[in-house]
N, C-alpha and C. Protein backbone atom coordinates (compact mmCIF):
# COMPACT_ATOMS: atom_id res chain seq x y z
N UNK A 1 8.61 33.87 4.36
CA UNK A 1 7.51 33.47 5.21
C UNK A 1 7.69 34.18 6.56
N UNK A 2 6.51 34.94 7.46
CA UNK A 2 6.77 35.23 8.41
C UNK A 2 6.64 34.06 9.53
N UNK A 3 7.15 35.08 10.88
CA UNK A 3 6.22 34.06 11.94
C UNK A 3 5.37 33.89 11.93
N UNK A 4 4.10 34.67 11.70
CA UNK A 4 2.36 34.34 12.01
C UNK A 4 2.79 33.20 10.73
N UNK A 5 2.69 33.67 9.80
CA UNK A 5 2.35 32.68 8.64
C UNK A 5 2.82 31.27 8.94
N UNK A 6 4.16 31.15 9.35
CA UNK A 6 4.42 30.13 9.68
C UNK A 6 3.91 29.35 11.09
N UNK A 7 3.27 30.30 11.54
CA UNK A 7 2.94 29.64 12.86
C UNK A 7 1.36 28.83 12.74
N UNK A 8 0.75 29.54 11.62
CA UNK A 8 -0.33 29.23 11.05
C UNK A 8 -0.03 27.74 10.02
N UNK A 9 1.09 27.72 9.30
CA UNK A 9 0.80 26.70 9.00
C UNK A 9 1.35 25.51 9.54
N UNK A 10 2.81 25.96 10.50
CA UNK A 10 2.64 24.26 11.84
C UNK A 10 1.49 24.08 12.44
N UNK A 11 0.59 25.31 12.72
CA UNK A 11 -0.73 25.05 13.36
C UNK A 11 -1.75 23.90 12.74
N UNK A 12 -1.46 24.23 10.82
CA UNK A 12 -2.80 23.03 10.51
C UNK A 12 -1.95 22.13 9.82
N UNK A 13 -0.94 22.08 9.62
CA UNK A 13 -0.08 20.98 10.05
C UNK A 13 -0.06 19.70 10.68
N UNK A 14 -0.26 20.34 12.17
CA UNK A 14 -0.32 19.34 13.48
C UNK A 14 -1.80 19.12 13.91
N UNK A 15 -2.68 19.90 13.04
CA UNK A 15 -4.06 20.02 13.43
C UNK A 15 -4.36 18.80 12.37
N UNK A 16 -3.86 18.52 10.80
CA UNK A 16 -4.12 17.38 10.14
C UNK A 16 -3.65 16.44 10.66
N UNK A 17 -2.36 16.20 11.20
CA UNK A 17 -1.99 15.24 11.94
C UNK A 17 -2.68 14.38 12.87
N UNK A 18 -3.39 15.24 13.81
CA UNK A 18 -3.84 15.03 14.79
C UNK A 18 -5.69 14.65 14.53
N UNK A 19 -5.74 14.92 13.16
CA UNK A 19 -7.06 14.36 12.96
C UNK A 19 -6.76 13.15 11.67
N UNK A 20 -6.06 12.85 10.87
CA UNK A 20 -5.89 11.52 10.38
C UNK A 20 -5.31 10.33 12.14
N UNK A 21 -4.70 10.79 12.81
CA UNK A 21 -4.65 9.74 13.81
C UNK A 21 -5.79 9.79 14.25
N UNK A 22 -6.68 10.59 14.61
CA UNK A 22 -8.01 10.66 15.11
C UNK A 22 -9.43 9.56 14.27
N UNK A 23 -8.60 9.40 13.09
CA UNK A 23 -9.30 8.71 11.87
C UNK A 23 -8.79 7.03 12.40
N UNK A 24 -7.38 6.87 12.37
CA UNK A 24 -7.28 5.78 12.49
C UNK A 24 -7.91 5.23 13.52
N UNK A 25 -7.77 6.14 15.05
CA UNK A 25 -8.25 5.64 16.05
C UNK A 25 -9.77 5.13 15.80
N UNK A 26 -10.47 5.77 15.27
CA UNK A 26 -11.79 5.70 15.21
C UNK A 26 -11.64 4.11 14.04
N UNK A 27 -11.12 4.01 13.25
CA UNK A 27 -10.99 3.16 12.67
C UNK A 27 -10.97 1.25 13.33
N UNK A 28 -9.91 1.55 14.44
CA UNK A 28 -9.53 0.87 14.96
C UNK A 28 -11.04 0.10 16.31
N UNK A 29 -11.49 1.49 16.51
CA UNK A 29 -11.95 1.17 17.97
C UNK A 29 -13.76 0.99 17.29
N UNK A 30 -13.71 1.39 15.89
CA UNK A 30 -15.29 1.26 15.42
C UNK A 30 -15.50 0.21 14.36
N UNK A 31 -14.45 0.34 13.59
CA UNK A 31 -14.73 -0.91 12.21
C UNK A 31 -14.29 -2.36 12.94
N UNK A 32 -14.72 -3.31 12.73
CA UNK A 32 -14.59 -5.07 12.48
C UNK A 32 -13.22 -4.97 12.18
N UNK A 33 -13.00 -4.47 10.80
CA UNK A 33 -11.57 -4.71 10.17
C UNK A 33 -10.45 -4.30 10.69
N UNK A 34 -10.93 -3.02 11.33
CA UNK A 34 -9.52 -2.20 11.84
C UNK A 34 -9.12 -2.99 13.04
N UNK A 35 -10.02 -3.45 14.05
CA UNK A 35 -9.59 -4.68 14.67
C UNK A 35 -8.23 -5.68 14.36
N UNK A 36 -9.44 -6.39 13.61
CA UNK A 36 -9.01 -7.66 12.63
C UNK A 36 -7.01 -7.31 12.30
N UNK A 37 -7.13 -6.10 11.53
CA UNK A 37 -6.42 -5.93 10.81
C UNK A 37 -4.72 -5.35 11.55
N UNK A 38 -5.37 -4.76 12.94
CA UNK A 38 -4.40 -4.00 14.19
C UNK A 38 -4.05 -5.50 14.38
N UNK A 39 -4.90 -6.22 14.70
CA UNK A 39 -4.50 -7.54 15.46
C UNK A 39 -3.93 -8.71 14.57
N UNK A 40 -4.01 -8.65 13.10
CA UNK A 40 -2.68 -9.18 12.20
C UNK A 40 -1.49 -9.23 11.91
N UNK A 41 -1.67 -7.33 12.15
CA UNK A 41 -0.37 -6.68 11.60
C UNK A 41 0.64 -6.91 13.01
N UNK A 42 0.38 -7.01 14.31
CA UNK A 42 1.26 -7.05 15.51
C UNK A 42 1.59 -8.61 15.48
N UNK A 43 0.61 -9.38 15.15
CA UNK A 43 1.15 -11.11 14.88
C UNK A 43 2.44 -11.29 13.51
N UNK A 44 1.76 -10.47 13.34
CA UNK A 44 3.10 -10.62 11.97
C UNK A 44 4.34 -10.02 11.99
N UNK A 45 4.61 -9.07 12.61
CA UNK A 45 5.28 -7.97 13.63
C UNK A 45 5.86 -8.95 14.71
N UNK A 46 5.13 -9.70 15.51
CA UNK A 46 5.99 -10.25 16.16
C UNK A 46 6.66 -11.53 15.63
N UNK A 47 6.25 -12.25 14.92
CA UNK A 47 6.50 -13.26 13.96
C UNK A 47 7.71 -12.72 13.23
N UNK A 48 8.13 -11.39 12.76
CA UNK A 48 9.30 -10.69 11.98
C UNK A 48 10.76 -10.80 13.18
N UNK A 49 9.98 -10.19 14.13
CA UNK A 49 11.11 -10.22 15.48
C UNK A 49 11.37 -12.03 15.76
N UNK A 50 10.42 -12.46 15.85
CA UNK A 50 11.22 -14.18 16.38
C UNK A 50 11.95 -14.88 15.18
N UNK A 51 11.40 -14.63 14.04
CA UNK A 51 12.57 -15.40 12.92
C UNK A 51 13.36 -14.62 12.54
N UNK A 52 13.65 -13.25 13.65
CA UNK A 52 14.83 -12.67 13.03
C UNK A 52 15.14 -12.22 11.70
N UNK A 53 13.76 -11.68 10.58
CA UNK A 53 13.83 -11.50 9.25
C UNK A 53 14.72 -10.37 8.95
N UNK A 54 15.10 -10.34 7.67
CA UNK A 54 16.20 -9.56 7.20
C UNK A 54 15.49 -7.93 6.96
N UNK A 55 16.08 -7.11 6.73
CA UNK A 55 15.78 -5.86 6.64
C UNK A 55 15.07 -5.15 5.37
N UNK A 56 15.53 -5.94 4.11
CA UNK A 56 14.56 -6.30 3.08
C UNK A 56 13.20 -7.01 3.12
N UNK A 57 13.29 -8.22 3.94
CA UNK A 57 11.88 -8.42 4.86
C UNK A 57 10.92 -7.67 5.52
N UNK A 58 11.86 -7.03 6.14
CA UNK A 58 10.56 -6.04 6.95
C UNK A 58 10.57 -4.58 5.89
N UNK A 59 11.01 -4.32 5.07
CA UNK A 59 10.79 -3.47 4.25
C UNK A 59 9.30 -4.10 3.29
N UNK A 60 9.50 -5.28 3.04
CA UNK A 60 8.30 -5.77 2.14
C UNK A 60 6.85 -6.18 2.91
N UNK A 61 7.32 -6.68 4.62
CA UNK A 61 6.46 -6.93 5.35
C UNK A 61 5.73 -5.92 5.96
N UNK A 62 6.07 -4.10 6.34
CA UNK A 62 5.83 -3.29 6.29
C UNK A 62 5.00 -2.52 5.26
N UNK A 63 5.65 -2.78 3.99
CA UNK A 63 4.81 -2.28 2.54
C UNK A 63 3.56 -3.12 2.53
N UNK A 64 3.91 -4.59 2.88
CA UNK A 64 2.39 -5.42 2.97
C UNK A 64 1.25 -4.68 3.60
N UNK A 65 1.75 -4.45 5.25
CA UNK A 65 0.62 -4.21 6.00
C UNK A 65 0.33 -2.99 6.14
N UNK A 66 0.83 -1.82 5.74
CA UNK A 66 0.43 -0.84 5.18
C UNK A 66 -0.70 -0.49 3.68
N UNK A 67 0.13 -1.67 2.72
CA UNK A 67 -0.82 -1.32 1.51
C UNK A 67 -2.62 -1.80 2.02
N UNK A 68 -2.36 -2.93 2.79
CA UNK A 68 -4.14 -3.46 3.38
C UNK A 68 -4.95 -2.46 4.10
N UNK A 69 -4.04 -1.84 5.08
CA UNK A 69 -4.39 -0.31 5.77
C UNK A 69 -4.99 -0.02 4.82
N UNK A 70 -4.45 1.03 4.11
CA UNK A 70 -4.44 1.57 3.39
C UNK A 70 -5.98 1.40 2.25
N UNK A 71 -6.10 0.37 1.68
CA UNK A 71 -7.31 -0.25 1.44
C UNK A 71 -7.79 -0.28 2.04
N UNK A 72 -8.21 -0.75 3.46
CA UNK A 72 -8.92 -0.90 4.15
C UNK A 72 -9.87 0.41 4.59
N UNK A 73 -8.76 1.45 4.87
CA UNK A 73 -9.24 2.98 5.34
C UNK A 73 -10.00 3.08 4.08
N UNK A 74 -9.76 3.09 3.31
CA UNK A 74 -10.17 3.71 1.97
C UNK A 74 -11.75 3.55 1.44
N UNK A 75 -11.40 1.80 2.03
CA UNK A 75 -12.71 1.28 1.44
C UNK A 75 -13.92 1.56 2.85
N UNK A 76 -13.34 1.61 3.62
CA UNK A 76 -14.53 1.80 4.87
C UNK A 76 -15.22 3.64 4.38
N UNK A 77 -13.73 4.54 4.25
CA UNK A 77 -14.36 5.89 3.93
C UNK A 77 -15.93 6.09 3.19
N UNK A 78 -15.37 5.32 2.01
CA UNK A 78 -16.20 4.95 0.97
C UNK A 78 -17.38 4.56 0.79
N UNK A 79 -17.62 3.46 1.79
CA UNK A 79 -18.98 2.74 2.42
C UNK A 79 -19.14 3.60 2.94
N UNK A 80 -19.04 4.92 4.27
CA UNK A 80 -19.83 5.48 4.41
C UNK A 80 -20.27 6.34 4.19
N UNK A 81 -19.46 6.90 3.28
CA UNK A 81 -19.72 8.19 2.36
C UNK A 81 -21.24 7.99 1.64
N UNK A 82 -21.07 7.09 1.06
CA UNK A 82 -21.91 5.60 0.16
C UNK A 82 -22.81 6.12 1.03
N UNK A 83 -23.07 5.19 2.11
CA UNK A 83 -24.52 4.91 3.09
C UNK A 83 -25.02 6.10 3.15
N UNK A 84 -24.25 7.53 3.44
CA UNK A 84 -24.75 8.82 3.74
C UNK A 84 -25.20 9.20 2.74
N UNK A 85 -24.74 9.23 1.28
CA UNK A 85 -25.37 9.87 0.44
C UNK A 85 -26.50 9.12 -0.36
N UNK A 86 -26.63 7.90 -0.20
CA UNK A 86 -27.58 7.09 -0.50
C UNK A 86 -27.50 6.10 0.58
N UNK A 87 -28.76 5.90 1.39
CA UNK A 87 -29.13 4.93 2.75
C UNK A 87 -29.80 3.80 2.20
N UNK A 88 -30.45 4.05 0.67
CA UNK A 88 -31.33 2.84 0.75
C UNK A 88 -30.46 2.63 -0.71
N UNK A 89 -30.92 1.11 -1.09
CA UNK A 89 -29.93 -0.06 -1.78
C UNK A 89 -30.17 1.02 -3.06
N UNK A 90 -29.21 1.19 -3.60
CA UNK A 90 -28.53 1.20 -4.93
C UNK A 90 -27.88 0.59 -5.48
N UNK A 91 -27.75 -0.02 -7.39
CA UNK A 91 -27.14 -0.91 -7.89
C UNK A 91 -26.00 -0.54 -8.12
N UNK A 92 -26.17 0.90 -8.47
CA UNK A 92 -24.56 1.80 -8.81
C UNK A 92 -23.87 1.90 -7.49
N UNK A 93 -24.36 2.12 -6.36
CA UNK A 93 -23.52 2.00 -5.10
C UNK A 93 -22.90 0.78 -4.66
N UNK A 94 -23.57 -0.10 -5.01
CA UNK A 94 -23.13 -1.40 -4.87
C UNK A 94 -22.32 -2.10 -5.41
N UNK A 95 -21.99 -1.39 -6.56
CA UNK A 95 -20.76 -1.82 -7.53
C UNK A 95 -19.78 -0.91 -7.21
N UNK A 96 -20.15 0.15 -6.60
CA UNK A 96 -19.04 0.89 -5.91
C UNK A 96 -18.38 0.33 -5.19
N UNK A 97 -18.98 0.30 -3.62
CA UNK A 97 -18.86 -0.49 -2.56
C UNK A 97 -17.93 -1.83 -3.12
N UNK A 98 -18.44 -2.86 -4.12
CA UNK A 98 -17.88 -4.06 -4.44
C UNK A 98 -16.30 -3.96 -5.31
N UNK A 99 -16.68 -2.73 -5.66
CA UNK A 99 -15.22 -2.27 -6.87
C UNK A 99 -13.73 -1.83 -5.17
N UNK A 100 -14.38 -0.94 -4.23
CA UNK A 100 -13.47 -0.79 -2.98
C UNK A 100 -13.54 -2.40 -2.40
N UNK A 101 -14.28 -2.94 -2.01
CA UNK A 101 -14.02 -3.96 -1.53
C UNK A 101 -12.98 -4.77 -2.09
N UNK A 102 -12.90 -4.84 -3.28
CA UNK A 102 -12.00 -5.81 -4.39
C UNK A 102 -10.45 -5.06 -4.37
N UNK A 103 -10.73 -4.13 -4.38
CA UNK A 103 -9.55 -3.82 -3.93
C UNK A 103 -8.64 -4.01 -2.57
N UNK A 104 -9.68 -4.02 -1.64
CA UNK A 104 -8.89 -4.70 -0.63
C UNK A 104 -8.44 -6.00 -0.73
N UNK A 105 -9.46 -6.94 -1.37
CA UNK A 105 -8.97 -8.54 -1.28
C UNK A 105 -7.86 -8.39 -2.08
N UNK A 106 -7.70 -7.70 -3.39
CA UNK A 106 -5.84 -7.73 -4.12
C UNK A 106 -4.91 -7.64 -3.16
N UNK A 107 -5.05 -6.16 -2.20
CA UNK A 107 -4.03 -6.09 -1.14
C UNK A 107 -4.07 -7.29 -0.09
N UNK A 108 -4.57 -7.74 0.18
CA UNK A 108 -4.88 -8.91 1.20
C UNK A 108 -4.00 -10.20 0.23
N UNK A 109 -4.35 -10.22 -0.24
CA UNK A 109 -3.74 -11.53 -1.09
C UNK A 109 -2.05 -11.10 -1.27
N UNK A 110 -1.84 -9.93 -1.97
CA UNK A 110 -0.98 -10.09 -2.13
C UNK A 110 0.22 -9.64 -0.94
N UNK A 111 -0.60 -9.58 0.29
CA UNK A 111 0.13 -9.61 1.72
C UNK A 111 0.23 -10.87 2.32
N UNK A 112 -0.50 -11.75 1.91
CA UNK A 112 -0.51 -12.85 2.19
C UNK A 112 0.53 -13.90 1.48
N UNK A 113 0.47 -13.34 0.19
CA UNK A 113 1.89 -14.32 -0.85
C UNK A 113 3.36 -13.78 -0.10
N UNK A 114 3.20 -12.30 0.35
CA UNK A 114 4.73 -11.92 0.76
C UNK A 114 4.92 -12.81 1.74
N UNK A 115 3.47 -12.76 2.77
CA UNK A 115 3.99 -13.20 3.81
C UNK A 115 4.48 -14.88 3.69
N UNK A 116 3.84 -15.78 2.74
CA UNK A 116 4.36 -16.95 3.00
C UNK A 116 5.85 -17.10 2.14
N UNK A 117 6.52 -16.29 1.08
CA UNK A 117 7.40 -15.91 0.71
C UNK A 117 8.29 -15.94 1.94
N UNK A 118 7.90 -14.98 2.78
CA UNK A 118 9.14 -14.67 3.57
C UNK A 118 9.17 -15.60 4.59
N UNK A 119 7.65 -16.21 5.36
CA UNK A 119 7.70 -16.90 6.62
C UNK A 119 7.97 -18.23 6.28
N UNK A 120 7.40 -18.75 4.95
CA UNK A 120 7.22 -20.45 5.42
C UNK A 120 8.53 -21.15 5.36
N UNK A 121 9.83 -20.75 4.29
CA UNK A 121 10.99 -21.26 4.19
C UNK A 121 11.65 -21.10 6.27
N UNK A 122 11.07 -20.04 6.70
CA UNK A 122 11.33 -19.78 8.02
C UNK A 122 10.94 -21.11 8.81
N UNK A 123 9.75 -21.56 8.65
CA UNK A 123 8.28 -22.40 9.62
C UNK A 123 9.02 -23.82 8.82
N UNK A 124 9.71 -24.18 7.82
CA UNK A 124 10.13 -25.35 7.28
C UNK A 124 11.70 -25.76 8.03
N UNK A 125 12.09 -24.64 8.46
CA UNK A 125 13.64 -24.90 8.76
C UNK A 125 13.53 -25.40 10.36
């Protein structure tokens, strides 16, 4: 590999970088959820720091609030991909839309079982 070449590809490298954070931001500061979801993940985050959870904890409590991200980005992409390529109601879009949506409520739920897994024996003691 030369220098140019290589300089070309730290270039789009840091240029993808810098536009998936550009995604989240927009995520954060435009969707309902990304809200919602910034402002869960730091309650739960700080909730990890005051009961002092184990390191296997925040390995699973981490995988939690990432996998909902994760859904979440996915399914918002989706909806507007959706809206752009069809604006007015479709039945097939709508089972789209409802098939991403459902996927988020799995991740949601099953961030929610970790979390009382790990917190409530915590919230009982």
């Amino acid at each position: 590999m030369t220098i140019k070449s290589f300089q070309h590809y730290a270039y789009t490298r840091i240029k993808s970088i810098k536009n998936a954070i550009a995604g989240l931001f927009y995520f954060i500061k435009n969707e309902p959820h990304g809200a919602i979801h910034l402002l869960s993940a730091l309650i739960v985050v700080c909730a990890g720091w005051y009961f002092a959870i184990t390191g296997t904890e925040w390995i699973l409590i981490i995988f939690a609030i990432a996998l909902v991200w994760v859904a979440e980005v996915f399914n918002t992409a989706l909806e507007k991909l959706a809206d752009w390529a069809k604006p007015e109601y479709d039945k097939k879009i709508k089972t789209v839309k409802d098939l991403a949506a459902g996927s988020v409520l799995v991740a949601a739920i099953a961030a929610l079982i970790i979390g009382i897994i790990i917190f409530f024996p915590k919230l009982i003691d």
